[in-house]
Protein backbone atom coordinates (compact mmCIF):
# COMPACT_ATOMS: atom_id res chain seq x y z
CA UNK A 1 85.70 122.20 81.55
CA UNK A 2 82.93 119.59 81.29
CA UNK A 3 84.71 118.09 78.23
CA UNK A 4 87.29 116.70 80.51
CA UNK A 5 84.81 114.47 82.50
CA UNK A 6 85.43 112.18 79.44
CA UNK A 7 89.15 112.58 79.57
CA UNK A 8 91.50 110.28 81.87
CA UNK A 9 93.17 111.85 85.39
CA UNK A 10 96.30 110.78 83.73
CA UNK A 11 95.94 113.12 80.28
CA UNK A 12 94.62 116.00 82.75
CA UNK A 13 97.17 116.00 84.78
CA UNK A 14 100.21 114.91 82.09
CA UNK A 15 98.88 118.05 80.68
CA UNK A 16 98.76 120.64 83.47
CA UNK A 17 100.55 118.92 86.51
CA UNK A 18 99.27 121.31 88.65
CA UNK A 19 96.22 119.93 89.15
CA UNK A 20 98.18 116.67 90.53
CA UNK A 21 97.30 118.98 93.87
CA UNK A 22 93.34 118.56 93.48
CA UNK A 23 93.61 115.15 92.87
CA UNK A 24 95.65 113.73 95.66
CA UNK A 25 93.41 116.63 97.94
CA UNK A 26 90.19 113.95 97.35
CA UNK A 27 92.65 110.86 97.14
CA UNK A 28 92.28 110.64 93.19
CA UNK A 29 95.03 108.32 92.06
CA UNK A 30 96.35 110.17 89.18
CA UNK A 31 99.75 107.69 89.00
CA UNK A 32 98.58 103.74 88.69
CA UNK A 33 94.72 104.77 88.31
CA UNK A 34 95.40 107.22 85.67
CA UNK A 35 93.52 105.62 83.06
CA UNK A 36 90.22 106.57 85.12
CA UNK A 37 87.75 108.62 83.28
CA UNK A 38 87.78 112.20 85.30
CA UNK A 39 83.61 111.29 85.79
CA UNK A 40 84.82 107.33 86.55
CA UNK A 41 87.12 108.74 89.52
CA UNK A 42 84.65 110.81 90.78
CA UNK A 43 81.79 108.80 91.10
CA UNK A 44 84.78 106.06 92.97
CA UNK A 45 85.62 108.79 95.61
CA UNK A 46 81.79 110.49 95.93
CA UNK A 47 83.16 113.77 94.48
CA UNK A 48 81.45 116.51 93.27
CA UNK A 49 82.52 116.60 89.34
CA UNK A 50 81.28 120.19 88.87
CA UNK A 51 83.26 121.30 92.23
CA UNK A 52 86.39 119.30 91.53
CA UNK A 53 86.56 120.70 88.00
CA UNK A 54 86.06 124.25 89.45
CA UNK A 55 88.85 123.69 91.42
CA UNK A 56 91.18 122.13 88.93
CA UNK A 57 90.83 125.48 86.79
CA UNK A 58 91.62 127.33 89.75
CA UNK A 59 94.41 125.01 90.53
CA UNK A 60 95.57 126.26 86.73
CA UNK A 61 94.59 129.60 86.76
CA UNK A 62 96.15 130.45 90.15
CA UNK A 63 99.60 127.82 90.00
CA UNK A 64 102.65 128.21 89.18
CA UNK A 65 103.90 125.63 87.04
CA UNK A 66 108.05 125.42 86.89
CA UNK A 67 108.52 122.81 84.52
CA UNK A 68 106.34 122.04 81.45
CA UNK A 69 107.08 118.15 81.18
CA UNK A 70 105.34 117.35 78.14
CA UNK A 71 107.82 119.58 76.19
CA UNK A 72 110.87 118.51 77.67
CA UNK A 73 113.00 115.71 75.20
CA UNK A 74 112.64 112.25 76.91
CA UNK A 75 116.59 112.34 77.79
CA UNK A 76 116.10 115.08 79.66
CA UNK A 77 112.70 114.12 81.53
CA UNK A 78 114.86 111.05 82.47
CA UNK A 79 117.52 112.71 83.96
CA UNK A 80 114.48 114.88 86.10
CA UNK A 81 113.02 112.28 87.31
CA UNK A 82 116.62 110.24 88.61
CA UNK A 83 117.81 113.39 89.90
CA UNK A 84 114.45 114.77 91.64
CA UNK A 85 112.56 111.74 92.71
CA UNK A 86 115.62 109.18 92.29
CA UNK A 87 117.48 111.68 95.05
CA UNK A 88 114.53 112.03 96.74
CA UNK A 89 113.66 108.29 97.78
CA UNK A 90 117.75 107.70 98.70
CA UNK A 91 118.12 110.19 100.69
CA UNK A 92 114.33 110.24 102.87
CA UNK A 93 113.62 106.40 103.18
CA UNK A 94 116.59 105.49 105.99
CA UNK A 95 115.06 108.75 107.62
CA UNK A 96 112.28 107.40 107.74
CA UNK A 97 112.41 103.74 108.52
CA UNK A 98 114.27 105.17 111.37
CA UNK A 99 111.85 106.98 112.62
CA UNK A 100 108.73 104.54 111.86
CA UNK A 101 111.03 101.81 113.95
CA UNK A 102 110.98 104.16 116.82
CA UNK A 103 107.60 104.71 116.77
CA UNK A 104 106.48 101.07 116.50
CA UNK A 105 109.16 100.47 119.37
CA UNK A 106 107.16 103.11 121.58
CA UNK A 107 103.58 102.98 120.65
CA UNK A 108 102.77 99.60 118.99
CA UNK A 109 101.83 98.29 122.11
CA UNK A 110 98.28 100.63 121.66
CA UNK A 111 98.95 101.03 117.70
CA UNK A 112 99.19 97.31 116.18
CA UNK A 113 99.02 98.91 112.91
CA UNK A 114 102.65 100.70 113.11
CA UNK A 115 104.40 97.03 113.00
CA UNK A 116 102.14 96.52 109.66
CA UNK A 117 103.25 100.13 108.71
CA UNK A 118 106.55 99.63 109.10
CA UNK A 119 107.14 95.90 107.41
CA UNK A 120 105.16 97.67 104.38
CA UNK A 121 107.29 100.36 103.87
CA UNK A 122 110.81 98.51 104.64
CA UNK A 123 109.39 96.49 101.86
CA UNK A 124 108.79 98.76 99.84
CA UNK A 125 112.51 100.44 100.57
CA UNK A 126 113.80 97.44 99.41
CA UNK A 127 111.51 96.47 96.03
CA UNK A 128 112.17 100.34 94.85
CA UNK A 129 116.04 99.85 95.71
CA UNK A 130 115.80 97.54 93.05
CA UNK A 131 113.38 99.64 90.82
CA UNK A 132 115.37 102.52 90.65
CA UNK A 133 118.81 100.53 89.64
CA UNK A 134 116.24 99.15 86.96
CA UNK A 135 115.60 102.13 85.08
CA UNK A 136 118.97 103.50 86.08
CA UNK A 137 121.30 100.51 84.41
CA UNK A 138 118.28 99.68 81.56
CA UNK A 139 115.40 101.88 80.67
CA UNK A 140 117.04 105.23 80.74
CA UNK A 141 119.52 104.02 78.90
CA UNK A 142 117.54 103.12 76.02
CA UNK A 143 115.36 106.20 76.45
CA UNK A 144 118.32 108.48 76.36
CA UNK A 145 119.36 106.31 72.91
CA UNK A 146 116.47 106.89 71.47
CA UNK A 147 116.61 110.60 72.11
CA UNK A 148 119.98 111.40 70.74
CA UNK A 149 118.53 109.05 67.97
CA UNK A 150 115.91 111.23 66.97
CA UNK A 151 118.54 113.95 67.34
CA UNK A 152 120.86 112.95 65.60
CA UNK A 153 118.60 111.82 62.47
CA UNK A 154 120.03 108.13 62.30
CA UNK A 155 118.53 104.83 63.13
CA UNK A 156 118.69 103.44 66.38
CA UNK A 157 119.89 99.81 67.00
CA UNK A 158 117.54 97.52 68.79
CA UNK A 159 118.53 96.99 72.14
CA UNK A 160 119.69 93.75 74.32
CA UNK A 161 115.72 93.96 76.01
CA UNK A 162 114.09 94.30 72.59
CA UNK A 163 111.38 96.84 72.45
CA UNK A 164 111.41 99.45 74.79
CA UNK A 165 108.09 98.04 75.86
CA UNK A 166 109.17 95.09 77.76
CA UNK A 167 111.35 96.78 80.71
CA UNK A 168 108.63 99.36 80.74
CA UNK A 169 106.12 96.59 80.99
CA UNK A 170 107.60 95.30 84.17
CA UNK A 171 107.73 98.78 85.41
CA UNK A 172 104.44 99.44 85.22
CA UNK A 173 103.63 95.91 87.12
CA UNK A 174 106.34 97.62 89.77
CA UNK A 175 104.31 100.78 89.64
CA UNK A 176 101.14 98.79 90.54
CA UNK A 177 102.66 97.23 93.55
CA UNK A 178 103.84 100.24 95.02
CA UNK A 179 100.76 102.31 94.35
CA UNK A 180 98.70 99.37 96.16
CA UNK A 181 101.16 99.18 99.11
CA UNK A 182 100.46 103.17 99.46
CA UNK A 183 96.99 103.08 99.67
CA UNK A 184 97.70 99.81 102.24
CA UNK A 185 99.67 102.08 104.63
CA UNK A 186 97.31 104.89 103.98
CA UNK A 187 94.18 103.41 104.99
CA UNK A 188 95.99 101.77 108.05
CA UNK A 189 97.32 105.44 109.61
CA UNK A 190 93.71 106.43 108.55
CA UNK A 191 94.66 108.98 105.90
CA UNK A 192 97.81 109.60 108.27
CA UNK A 193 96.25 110.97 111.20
CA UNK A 194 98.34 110.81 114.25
CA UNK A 195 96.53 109.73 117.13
CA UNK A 196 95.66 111.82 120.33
CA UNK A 197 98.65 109.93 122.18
CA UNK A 198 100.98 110.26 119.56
CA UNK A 199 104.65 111.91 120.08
CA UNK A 200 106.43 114.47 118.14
CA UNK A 201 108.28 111.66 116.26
CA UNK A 202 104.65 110.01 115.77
CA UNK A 203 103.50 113.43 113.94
CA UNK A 204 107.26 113.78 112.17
CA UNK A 205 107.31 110.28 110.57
CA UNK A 206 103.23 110.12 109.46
CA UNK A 207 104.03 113.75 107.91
CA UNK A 208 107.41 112.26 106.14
CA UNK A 209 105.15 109.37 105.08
CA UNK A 210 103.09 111.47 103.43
CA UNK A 211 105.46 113.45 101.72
CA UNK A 212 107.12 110.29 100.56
CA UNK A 213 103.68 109.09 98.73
CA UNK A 214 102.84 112.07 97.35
CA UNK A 215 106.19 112.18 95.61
CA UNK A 216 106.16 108.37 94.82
CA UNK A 217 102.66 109.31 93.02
CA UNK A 218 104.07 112.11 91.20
CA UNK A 219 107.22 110.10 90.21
CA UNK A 220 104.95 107.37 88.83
CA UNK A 221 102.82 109.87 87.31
CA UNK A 222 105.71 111.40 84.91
CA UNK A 223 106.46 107.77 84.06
CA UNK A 224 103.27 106.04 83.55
CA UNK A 225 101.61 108.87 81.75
CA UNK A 226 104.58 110.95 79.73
CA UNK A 227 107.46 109.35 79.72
CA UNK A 228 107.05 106.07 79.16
CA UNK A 229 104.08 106.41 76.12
CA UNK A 230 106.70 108.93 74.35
CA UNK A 231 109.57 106.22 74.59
CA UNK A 232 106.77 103.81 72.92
CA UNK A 233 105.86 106.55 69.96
CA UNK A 234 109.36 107.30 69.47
CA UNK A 235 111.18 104.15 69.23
CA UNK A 236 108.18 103.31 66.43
CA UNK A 237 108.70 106.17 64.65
CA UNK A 238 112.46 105.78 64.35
CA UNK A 239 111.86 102.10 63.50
């Protein structure tokens, strides 16, 4: 596997998303900083390359992969991602600003950081409200055109944005600002470690936190590094 040393985080794991896993294990961004050299992002993060490689093959030999994304038709990789990750930030992030509010309420007096916590991710709640109607109402749209388009065997009409590269453009800017907000809140819980004084809530919400990144960075991930690059190749080749 030393050949992929050379290859980006983003092609490695667009290729195999099982070893997403390995990557966010040593805090490898393989969303927003996917266009690292495997040997770049280990020499950023003081990792091993021979042992992380080991375990991405064992991460590949061992997983089970349910979905093979880079051979699903961009329609339906659309409709995934709004149902799975879509879904998935509606329904968790009241949940959770709930219970981040609660904490601050209780333990910011000793834990400054929660009140910087929490305005980052109500932030956040609100810029990805708007994100997600975004891609909803415009870019999936087009996407989905451009599948039944390629289909269908008949020319596409250019769109009211132009080139699909322009909403995914501002996307990707989106992308940025949410992947650098992440690693904000992540450094200030200290990887998410819940302090000796902390509640149950304290260890519920840091744990839902988590969960909420990892998914955010696998969201991302689909976008930035299949999705989005397809919609590009296609809409030229139909052109």
């Amino acid at each position: 596997m030393e050949s992929n040393l050379k290859h980006t985080v983003g092609e490695i794991v667009a290729k195999d998303f099982r070893t997403a896993s390995v990557f966010s294990k040593y805090g490898i961004d393989f969303c927003c900083g996917g266009e690292k050299t495997l040997e770049e992002a280990c020499k950023k993060q003081s990792v091993n390359s021979l042992k992380l490689q080991s375990e991405l093959e064992e991460a590949v030999r061992n997983g089970t992969e349910e979905v093979d994304f880079n051979s699903l038709p961009l329609d339906s990789l659309a409709n995934y991602i709004e149902e799975t990750y879509h879904t998935h930030i509606k329904k968790k992030a009241p949940l959770l600003l709930q219970y981040l509010a609660k904490i601050k309420e209780v333990h910011g007096e000793h834990h400054p950081e929660l009140a910087k916590i929490f305005d980052a991710f109500s932030q956040s709640v609100m810029d990805l409200s708007m994100h997600l109607q975004k891609e909803e109402r415009i870019l999936f749209p087009i996407i989905r055109e451009l599948a039944e388009a390629e289909r269908g065997g008949f020319p596409v009409e250019q769109s009211h944005c132009g080139t699909v590269q322009n909403p995914i453009f501002v996307m990707k800017e989106e992308h940025e600002i949410e992947g650098e907000r992440y690693r904000k809140m992540a450094e200030l819980s200290n990887g998410y470690t819940v302090p000796p004084d902390g509640c149950n809530t304290y260890h519920i919400a840091y744990e839902m936190l988590e969960e909420f990144e990892v998914k955010l960075h696998e969201h991302i991930h689909l976008e930035n590094n299949i999705l989005f690059p397809k919609a590009v190749e296609l809409e030229k080749a139909l052109a």
